[in-house]
C-alpha atoms as a PDB file:
ATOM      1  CA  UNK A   1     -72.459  81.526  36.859  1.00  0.00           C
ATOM      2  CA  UNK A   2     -72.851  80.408  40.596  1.00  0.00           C
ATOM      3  CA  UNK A   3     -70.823  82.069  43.276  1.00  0.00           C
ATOM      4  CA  UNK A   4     -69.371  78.173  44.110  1.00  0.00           C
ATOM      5  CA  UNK A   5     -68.340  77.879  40.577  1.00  0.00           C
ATOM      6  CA  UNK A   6     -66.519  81.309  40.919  1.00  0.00           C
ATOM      7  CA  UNK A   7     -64.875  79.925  44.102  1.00  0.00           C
ATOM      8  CA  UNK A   8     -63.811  76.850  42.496  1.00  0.00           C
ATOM      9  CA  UNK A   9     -62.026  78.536  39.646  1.00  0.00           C
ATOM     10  CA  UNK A  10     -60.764  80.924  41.932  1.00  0.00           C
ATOM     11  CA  UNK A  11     -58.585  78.487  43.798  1.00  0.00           C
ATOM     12  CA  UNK A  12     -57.558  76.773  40.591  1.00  0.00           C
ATOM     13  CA  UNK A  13     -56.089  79.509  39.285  1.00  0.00           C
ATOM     14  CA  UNK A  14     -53.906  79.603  42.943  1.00  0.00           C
ATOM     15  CA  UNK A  15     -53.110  76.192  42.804  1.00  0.00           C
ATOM     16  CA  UNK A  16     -51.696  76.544  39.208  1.00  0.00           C
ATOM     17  CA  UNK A  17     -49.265  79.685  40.654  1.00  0.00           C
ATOM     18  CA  UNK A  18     -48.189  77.177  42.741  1.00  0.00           C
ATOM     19  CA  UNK A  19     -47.657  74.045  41.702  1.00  0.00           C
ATOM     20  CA  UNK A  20     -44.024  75.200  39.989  1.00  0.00           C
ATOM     21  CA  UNK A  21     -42.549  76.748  42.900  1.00  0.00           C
ATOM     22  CA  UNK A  22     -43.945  74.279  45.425  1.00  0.00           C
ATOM     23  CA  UNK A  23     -42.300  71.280  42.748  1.00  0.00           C
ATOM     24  CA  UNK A  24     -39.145  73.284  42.717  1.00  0.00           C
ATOM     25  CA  UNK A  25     -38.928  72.622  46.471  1.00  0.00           C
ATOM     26  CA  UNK A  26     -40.190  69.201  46.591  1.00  0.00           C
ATOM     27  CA  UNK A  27     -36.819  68.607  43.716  1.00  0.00           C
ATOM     28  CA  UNK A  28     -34.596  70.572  46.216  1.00  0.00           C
ATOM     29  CA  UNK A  29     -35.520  68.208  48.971  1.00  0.00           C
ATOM     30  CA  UNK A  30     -35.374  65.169  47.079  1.00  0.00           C
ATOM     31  CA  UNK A  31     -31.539  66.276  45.887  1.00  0.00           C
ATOM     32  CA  UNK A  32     -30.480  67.032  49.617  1.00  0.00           C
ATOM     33  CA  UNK A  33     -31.811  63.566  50.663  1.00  0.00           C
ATOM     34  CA  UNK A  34     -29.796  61.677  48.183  1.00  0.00           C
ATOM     35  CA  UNK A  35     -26.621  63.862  47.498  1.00  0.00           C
ATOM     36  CA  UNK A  36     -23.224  64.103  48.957  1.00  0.00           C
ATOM     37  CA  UNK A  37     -21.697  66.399  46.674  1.00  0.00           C
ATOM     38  CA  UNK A  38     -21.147  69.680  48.498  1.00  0.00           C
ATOM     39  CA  UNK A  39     -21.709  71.691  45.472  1.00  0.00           C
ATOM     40  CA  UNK A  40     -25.159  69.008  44.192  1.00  0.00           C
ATOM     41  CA  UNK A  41     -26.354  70.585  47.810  1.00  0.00           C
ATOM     42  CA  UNK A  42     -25.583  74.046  48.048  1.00  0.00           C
ATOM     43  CA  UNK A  43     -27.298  74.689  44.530  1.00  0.00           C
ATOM     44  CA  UNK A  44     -30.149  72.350  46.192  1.00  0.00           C
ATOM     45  CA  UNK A  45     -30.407  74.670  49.128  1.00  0.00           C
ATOM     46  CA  UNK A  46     -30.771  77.929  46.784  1.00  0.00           C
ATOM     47  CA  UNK A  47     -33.402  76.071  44.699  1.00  0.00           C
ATOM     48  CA  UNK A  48     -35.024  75.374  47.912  1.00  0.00           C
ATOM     49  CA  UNK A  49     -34.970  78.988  49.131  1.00  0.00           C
ATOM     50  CA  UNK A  50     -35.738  80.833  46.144  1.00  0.00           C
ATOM     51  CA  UNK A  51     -38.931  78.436  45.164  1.00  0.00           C
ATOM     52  CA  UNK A  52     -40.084  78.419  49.226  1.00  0.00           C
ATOM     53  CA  UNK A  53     -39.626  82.574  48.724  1.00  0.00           C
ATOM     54  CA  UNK A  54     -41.951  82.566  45.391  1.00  0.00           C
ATOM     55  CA  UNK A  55     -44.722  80.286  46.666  1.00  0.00           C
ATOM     56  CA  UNK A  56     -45.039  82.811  49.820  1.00  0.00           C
ATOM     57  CA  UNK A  57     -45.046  85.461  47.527  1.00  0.00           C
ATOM     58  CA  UNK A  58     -47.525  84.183  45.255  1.00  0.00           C
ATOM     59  CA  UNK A  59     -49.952  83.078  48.514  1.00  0.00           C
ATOM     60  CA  UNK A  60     -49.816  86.595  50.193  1.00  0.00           C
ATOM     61  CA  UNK A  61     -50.919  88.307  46.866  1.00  0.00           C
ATOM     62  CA  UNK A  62     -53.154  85.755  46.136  1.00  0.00           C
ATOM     63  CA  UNK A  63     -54.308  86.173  50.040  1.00  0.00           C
ATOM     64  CA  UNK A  64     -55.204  89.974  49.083  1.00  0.00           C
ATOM     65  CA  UNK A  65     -56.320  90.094  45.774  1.00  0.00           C
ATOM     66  CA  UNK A  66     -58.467  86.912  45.377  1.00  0.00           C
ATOM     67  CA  UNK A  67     -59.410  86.923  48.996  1.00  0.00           C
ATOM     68  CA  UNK A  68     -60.800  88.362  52.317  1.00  0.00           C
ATOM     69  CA  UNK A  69     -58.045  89.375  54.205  1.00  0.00           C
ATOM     70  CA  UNK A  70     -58.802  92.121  56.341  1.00  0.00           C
ATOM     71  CA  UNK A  71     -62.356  92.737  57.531  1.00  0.00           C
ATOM     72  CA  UNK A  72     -65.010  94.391  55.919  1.00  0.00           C
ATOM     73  CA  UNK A  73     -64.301  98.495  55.100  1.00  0.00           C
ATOM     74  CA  UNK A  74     -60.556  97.449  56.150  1.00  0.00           C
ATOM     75  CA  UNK A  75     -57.699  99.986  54.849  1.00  0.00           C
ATOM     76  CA  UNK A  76     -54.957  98.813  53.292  1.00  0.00           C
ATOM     77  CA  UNK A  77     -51.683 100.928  53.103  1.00  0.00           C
ATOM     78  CA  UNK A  78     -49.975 101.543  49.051  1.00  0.00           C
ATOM     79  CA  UNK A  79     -46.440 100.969  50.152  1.00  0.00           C
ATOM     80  CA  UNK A  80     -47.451  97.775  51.887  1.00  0.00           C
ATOM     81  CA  UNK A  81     -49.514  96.385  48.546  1.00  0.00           C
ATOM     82  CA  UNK A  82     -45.902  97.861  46.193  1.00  0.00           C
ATOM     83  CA  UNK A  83     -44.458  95.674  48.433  1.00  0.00           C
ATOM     84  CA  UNK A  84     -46.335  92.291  47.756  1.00  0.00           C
ATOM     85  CA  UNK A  85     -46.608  93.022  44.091  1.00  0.00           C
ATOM     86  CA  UNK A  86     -42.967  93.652  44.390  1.00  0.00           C
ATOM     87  CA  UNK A  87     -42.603  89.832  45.725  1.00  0.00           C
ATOM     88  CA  UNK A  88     -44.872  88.437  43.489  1.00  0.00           C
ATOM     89  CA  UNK A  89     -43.148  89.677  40.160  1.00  0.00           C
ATOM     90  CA  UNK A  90     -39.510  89.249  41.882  1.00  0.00           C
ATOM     91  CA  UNK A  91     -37.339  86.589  39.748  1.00  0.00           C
ATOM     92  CA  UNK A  92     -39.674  86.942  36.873  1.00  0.00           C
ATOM     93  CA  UNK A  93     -39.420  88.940  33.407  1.00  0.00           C
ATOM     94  CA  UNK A  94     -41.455  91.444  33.855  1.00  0.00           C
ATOM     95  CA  UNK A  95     -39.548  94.845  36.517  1.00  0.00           C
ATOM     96  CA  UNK A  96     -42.353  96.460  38.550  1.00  0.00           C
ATOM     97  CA  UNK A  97     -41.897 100.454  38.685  1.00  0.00           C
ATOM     98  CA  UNK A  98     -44.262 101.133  41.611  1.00  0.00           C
ATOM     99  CA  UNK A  99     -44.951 105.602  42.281  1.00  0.00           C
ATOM    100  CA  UNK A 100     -47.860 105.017  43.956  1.00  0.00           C
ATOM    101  CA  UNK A 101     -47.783 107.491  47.493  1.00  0.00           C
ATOM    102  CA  UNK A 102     -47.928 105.352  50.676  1.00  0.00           C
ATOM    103  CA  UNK A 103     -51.111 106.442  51.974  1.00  0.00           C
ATOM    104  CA  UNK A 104     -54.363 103.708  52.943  1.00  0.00           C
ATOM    105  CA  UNK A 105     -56.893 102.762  50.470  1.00  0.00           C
ATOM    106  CA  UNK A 106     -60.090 100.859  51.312  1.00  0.00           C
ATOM    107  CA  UNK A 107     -59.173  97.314  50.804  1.00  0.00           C
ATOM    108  CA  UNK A 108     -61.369  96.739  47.709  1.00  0.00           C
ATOM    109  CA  UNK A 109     -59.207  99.761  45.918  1.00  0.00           C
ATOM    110  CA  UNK A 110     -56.316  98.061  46.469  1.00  0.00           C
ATOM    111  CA  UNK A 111     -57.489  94.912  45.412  1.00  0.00           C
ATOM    112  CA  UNK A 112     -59.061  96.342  41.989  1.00  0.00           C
ATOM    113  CA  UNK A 113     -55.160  97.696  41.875  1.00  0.00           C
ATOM    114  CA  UNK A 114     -53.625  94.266  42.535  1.00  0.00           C
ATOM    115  CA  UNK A 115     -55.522  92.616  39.810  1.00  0.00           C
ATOM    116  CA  UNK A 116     -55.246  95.389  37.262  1.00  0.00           C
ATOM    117  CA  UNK A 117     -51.410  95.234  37.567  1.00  0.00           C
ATOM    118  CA  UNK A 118     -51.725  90.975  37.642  1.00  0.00           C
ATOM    119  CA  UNK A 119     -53.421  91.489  34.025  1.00  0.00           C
ATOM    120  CA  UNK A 120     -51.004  94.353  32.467  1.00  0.00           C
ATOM    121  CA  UNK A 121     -48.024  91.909  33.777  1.00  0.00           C
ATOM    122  CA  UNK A 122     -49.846  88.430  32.185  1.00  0.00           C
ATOM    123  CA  UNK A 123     -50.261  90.771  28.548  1.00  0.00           C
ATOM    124  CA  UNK A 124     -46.459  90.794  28.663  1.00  0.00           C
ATOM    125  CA  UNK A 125     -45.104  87.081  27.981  1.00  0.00           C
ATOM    126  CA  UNK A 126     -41.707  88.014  26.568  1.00  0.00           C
ATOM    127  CA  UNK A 127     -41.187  90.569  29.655  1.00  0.00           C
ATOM    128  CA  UNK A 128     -41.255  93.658  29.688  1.00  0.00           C
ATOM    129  CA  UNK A 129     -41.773  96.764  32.634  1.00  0.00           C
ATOM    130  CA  UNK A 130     -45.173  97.755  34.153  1.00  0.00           C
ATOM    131  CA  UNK A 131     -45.225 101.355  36.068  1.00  0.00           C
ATOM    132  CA  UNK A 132     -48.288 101.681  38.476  1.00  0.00           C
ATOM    133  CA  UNK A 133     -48.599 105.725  39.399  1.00  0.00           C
ATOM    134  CA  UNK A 134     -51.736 107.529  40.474  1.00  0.00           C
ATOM    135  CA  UNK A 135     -53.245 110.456  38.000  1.00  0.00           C
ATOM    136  CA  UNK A 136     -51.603 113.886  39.424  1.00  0.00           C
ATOM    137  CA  UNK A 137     -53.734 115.141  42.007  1.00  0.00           C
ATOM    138  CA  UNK A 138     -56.285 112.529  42.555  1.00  0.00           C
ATOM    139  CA  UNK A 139     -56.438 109.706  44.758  1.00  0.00           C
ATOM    140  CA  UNK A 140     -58.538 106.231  44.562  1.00  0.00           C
ATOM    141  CA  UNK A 141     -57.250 106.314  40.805  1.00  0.00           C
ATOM    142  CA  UNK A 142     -54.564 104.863  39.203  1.00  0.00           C
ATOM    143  CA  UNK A 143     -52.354 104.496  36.020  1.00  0.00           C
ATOM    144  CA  UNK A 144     -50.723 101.231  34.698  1.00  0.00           C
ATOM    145  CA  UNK A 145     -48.677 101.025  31.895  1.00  0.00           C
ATOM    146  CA  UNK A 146     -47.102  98.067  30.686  1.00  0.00           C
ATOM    147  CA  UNK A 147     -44.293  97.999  27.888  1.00  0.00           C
ATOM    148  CA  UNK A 148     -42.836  94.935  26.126  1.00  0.00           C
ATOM    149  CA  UNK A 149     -41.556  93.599  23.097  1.00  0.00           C
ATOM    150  CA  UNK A 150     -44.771  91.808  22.662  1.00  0.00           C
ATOM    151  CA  UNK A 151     -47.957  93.004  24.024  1.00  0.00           C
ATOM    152  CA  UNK A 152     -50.895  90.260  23.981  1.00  0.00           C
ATOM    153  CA  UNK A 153     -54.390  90.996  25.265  1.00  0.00           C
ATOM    154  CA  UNK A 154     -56.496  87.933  24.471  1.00  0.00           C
ATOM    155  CA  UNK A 155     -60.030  88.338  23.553  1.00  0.00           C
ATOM    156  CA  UNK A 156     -61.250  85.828  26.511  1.00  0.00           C
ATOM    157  CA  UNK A 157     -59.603  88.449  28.632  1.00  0.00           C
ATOM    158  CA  UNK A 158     -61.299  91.466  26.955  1.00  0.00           C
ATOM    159  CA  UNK A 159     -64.532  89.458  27.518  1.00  0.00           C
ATOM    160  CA  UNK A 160     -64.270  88.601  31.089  1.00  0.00           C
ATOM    161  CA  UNK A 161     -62.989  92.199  32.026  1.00  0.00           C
ATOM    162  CA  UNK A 162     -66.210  93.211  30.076  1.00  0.00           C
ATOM    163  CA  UNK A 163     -68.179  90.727  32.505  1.00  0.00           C
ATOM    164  CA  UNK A 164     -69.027  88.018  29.665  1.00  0.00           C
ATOM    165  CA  UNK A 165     -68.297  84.458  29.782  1.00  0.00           C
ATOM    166  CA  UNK A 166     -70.244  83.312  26.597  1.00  0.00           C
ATOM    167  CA  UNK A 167     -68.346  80.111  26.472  1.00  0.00           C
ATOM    168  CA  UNK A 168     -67.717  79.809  29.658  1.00  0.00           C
ATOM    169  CA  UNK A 169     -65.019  80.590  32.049  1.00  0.00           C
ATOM    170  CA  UNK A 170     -61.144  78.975  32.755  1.00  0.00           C
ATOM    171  CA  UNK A 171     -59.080  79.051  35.448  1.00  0.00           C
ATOM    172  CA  UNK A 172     -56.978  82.325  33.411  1.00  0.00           C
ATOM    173  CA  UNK A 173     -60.017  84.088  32.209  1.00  0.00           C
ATOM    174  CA  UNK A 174     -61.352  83.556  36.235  1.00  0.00           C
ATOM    175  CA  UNK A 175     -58.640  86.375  37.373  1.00  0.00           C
ATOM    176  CA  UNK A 176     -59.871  89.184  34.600  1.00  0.00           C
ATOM    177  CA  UNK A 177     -63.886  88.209  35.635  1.00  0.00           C
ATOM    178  CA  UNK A 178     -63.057  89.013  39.244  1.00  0.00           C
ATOM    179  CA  UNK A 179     -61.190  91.895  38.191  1.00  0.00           C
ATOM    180  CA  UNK A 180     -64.605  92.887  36.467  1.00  0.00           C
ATOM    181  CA  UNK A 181     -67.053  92.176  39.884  1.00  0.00           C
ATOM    182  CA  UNK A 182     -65.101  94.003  41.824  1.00  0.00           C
ATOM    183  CA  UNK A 183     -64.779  97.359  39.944  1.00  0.00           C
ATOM    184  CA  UNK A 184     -68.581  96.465  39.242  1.00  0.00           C
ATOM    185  CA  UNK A 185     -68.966  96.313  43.121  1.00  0.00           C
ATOM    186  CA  UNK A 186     -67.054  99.520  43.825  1.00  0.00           C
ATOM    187  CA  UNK A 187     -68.465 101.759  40.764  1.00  0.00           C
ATOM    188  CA  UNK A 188     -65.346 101.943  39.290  1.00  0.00           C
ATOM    189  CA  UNK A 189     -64.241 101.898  35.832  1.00  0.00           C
ATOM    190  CA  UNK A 190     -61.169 100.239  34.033  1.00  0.00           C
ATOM    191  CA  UNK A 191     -60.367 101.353  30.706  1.00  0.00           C
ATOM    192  CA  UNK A 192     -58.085  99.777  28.731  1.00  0.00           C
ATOM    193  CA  UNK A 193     -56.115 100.343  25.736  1.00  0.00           C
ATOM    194  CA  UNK A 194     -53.096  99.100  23.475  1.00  0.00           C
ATOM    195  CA  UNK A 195     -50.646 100.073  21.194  1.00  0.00           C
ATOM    196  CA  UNK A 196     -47.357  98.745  19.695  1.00  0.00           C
ATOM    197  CA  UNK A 197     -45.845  97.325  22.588  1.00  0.00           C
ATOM    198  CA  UNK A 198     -47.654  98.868  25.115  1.00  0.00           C
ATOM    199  CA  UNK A 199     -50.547  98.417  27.717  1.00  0.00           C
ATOM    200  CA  UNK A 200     -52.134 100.997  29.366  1.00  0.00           C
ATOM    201  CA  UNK A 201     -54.946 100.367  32.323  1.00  0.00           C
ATOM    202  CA  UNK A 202     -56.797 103.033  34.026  1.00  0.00           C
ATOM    203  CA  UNK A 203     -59.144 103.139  37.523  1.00  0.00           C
ATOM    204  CA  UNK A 204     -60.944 105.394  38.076  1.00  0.00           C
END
């Protein structure tokens, strides 16, 4: 597949993130313009707010983990990256339980993190709570573990974490492909495993 095929995806799968929130807000607006009730327009306003809140969320992560923010060989601090996953999964159903130390990783590390977590949390559509923690004594690694009352890893994700694209590539299976090229680029390996309504990824 060519790099500007990649890209394209790539920004699908942004533009579908947002196109609900950014909607939400367009509705909010359209509401303020043509009501007078005081109550129509405060509920308005907190639409407004909460969907403008989401779509910055979802473009920051998307800023780090799909793209080249920083420059090359920057560092990225832990606490900082809890902190947009944090945003990202905020109002949602899945709760984000995030040990990992605040210390710098080099920003493809935390990038192979962001998407690992993005997957674990997509495997969980009825909700569910993801815990991100780093292996006792070792850094550069991390654990993910996911738990849900349904658990759902689909075999076009299996593939594109495993690099294939036989029938070709979407703009959902585009996020687990990236996930692959990077931890291809950095050496890494991701192994993961279910059970019974559980997820578990591991970098390392």
């Amino acid at each position: 597949m060519e790099d500007i095929e990649i890209a394209a995806l790539l920004v699908s799968r942004v533009c579908h993130d947002l196109v609900s929130p950014v909607g939400a807000v367009v509705n909010g607006l359209e509401v303020l313009e043509d009501e007078n009730d005081a109550t129509m327009r405060a509920d308005a306003l907190r639409l407004v707010a909460a969907s403008a809140e989401q779509a910055a969320a979802r473009l920051q992560f998307a800023r780090l983990a799909f793209g080249a923010a920083g420059s090359a060989g920057a560092e990225l601090d832990l606490a900082e990256v809890g902190r947009i996953v944090e945003g990202l999964m905020k109002g949602g159903r899945v709760e984000l339980v995030w040990k990992m130390p605040s210390v710098t990783w080099p920003k493809d590390w935390a990038k192979l993190l962001m998407n690992a977590v993005l997957i674990a949390t997509d495997c969980l559509p009825r909700g569910g709570t993801v815990t991100v923690e780093p292996p006792e004594g070792i850094t550069q690694r991390f654990c993910i573990l996911g738990i849900g009352p349904m658990v759902r890893l689909s075999p076009e994700t299996e593939r594109a974490l495993a690099g294939e694209f036989p029938s070709g590539l979407d703009g959902r299976s585009i996020q687990p492909y990236l996930t692959s090229r990077i931890a291809k680029h950095l050496g890494a390996k991701l192994s993961i495993t279910t059970a019974a309504g559980e997820i578990r990824i591991a970098g390392e």
